[in-house]
PDB file of N, CA and C in Angstrom:
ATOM      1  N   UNK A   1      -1.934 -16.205 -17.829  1.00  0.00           N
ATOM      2  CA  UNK A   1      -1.876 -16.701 -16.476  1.00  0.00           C
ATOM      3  C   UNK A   1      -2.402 -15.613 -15.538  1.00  0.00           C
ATOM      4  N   UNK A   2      -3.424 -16.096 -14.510  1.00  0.00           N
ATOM      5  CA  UNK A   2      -4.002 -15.064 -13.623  1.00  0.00           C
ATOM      6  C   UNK A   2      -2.622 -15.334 -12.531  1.00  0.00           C
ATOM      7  N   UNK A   3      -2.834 -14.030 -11.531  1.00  0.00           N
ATOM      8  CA  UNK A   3      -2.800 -13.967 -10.548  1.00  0.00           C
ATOM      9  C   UNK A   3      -3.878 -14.415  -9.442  1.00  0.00           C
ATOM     10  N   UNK A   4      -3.427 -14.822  -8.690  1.00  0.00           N
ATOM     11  CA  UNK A   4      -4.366 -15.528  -7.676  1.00  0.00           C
ATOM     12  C   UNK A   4      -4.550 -15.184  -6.065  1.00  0.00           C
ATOM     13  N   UNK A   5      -2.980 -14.575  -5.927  1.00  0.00           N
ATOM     14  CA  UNK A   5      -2.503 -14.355  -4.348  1.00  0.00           C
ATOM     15  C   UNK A   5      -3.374 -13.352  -3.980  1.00  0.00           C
ATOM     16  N   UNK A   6      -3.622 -13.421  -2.678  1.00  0.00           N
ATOM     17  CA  UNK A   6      -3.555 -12.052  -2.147  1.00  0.00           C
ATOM     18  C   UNK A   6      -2.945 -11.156  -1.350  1.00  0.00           C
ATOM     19  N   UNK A   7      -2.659  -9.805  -1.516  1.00  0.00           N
ATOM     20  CA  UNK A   7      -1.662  -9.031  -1.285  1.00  0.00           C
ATOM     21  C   UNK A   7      -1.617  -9.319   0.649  1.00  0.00           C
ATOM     22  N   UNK A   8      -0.557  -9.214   0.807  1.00  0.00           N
ATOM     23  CA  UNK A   8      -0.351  -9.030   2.497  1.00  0.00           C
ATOM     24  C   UNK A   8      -0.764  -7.535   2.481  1.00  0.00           C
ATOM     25  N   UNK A   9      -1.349  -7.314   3.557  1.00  0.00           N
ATOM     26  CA  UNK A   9      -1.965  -5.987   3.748  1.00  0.00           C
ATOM     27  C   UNK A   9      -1.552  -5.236   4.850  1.00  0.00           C
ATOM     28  N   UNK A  10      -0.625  -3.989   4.659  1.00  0.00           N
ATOM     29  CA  UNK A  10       0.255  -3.649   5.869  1.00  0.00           C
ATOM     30  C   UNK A  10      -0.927  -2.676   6.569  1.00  0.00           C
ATOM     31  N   UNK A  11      -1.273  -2.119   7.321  1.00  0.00           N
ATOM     32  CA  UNK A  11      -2.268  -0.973   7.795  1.00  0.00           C
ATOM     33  C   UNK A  11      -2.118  -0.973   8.955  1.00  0.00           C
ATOM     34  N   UNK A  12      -2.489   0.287   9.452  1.00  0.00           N
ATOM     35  CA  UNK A  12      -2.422   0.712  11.190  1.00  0.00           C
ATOM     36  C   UNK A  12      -3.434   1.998  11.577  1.00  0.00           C
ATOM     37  N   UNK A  13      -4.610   1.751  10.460  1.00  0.00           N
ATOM     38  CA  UNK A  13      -5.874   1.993  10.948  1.00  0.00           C
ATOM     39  C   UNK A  13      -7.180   1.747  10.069  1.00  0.00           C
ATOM     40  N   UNK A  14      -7.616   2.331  10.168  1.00  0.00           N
ATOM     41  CA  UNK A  14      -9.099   2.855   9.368  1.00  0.00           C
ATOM     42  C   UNK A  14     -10.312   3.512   9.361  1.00  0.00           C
ATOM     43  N   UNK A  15     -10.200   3.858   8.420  1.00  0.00           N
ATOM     44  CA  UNK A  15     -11.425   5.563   8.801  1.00  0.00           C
ATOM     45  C   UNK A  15     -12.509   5.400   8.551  1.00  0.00           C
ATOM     46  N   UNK A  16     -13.010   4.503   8.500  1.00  0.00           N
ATOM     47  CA  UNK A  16     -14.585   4.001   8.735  1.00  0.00           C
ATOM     48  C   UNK A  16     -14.969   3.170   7.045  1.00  0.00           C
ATOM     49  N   UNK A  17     -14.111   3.198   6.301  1.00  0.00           N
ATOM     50  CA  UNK A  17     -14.692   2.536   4.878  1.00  0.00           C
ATOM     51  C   UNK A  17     -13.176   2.001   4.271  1.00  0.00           C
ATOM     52  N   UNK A  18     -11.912   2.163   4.788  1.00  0.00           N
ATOM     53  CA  UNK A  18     -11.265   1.331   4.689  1.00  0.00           C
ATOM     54  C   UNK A  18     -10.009   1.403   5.444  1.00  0.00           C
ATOM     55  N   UNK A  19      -9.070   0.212   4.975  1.00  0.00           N
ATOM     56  CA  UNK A  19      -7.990   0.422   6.270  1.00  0.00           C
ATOM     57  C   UNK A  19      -6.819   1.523   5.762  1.00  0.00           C
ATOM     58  N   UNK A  20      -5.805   2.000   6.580  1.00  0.00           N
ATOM     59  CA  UNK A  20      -5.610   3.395   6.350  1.00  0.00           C
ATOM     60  C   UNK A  20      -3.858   3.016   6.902  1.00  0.00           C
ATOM     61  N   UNK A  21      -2.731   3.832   6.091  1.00  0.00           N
ATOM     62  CA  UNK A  21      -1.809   3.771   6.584  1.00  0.00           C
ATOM     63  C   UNK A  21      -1.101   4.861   6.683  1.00  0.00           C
ATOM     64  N   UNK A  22       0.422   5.350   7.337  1.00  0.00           N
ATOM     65  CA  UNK A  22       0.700   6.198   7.013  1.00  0.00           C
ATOM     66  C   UNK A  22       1.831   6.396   6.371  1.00  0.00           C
ATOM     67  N   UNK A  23       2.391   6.992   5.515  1.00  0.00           N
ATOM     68  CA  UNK A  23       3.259   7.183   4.662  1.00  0.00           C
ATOM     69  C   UNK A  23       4.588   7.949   4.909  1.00  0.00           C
ATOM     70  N   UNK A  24       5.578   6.924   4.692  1.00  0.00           N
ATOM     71  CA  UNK A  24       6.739   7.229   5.894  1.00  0.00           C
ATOM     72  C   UNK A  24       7.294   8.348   5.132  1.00  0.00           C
ATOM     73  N   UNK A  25       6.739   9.398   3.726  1.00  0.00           N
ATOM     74  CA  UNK A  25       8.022   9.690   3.090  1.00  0.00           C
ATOM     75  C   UNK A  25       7.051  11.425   3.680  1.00  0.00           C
ATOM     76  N   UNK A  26       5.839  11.106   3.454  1.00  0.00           N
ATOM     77  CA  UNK A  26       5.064  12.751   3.624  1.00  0.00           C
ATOM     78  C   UNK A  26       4.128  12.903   4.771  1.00  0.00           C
ATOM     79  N   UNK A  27       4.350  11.655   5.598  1.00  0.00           N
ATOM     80  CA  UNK A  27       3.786  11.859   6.856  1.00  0.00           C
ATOM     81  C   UNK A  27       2.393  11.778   7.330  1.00  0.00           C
ATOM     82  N   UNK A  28       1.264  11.475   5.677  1.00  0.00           N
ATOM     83  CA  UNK A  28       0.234  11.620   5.932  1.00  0.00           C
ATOM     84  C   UNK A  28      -0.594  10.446   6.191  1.00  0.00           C
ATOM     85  N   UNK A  29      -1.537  10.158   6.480  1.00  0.00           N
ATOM     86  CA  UNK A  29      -2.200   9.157   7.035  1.00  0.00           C
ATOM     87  C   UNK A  29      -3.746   8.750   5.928  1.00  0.00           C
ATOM     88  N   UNK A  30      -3.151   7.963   5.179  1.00  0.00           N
ATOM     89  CA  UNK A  30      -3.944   7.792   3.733  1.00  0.00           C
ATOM     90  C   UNK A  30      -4.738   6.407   3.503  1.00  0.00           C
ATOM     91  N   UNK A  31      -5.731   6.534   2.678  1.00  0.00           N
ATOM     92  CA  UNK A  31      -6.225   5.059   2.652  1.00  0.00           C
ATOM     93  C   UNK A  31      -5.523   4.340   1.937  1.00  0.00           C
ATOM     94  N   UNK A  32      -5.277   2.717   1.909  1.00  0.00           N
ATOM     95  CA  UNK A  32      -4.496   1.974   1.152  1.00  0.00           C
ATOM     96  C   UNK A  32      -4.902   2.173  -0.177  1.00  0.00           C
ATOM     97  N   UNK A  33      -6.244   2.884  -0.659  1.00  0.00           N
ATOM     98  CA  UNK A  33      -5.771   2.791  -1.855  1.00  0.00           C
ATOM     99  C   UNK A  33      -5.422   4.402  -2.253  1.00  0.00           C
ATOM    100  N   UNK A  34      -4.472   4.581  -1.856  1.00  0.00           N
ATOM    101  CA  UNK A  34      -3.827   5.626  -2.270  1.00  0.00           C
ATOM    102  C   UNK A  34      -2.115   5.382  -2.279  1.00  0.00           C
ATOM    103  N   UNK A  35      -2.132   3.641  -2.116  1.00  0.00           N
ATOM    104  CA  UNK A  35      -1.034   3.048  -2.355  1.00  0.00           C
ATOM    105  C   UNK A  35      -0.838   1.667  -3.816  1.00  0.00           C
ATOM    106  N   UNK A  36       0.126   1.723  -3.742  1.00  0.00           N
ATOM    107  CA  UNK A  36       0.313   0.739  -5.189  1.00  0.00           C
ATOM    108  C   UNK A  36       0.664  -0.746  -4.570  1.00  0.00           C
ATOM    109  N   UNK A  37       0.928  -1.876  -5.054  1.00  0.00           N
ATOM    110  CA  UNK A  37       1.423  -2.999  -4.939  1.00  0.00           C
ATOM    111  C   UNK A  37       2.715  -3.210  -5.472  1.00  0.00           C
ATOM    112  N   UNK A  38       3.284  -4.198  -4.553  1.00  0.00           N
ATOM    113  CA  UNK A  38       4.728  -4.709  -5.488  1.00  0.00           C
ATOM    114  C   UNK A  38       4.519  -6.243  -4.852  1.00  0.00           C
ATOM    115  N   UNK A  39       5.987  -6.963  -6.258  1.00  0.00           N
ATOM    116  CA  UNK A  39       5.522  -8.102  -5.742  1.00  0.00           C
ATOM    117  C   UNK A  39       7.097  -8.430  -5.546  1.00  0.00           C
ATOM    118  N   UNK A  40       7.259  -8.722  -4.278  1.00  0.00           N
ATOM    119  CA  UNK A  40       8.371  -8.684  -3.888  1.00  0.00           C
ATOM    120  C   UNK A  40       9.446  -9.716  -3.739  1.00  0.00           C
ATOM    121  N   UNK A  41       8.859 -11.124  -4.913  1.00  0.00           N
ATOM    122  CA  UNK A  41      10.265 -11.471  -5.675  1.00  0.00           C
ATOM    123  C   UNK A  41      10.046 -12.788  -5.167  1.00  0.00           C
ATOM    124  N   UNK A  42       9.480 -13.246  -4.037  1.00  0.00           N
ATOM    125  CA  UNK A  42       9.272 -14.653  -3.379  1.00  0.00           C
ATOM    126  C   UNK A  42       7.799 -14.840  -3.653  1.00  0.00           C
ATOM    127  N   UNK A  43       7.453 -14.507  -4.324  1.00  0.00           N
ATOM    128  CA  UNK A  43       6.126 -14.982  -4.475  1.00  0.00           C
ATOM    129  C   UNK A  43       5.015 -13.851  -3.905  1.00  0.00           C
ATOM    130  N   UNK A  44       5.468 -13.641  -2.659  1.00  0.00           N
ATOM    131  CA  UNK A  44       4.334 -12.258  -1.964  1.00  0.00           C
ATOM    132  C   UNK A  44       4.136 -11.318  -2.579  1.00  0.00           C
ATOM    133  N   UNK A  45       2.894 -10.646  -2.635  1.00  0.00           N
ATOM    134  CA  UNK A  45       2.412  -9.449  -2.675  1.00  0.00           C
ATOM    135  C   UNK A  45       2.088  -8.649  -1.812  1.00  0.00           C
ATOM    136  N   UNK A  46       2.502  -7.373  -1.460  1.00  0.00           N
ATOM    137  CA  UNK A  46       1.965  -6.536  -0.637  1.00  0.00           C
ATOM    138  C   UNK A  46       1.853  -5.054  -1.140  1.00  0.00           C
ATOM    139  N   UNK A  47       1.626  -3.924  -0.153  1.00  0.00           N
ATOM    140  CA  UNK A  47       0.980  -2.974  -0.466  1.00  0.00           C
ATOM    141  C   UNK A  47       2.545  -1.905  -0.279  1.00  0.00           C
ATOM    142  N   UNK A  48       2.759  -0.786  -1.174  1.00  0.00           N
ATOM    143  CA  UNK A  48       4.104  -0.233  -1.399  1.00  0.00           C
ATOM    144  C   UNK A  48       4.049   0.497  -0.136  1.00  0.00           C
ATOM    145  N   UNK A  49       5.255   0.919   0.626  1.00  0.00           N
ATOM    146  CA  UNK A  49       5.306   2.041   1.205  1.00  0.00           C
ATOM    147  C   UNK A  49       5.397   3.250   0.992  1.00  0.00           C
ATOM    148  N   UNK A  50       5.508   3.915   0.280  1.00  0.00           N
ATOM    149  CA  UNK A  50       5.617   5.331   0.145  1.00  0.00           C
ATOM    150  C   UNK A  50       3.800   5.313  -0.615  1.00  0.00           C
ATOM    151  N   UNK A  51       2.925   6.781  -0.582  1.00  0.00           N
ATOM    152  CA  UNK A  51       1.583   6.821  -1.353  1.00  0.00           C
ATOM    153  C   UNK A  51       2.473   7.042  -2.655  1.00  0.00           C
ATOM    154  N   UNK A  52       0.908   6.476  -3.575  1.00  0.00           N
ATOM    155  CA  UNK A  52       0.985   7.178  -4.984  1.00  0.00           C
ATOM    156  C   UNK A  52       1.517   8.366  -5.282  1.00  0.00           C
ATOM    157  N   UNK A  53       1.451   9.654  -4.632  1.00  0.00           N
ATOM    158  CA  UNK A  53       1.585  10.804  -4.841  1.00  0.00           C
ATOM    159  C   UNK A  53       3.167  11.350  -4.441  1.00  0.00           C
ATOM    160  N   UNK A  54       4.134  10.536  -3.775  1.00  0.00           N
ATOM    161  CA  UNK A  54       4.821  10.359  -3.256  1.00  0.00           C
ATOM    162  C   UNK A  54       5.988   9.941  -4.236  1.00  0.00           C
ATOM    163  N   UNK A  55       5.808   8.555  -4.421  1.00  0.00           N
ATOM    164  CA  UNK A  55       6.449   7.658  -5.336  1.00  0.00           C
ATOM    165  C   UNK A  55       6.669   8.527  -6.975  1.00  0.00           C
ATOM    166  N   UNK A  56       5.018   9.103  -7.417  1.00  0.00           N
ATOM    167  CA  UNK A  56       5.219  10.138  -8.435  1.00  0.00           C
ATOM    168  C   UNK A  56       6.327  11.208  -8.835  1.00  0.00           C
ATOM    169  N   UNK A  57       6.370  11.935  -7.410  1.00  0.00           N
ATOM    170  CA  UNK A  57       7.551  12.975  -6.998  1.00  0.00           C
ATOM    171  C   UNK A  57       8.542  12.497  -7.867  1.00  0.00           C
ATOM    172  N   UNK A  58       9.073  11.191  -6.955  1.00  0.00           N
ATOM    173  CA  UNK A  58      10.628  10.787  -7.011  1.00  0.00           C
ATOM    174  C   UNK A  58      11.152  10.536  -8.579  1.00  0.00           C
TER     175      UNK A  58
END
């Protein structure tokens, strides 16, 4: 079975090649893909809050 949805896309900028958010745990201001997906149980998909590098840490 595919997936089909597409992710809700949280962002609050972009740096000229994609949209860009910032990361509530290290403060930095990163492109979304330096974030992961979750799928948050009702059906939606969206983009994680904390970055990759972040989430790694913990």
């Amino acid at each position: 079975m595919s997936n089909t949805q597409s992710p809700k896309i949280q962002s609050n900028g972009y740096n000229g090649s994609e949209p860009t958010r910032e990361c509530p745990h290290c403060k930095k201001t990163k492109p979304l893909s330096e974030f992961g997906y979750r799928n948050m149980g009702n059906g939606d998909i969206r983009n994680q809050s904390w970055c990759k590098e972040c989430r790694g840490e913990k």
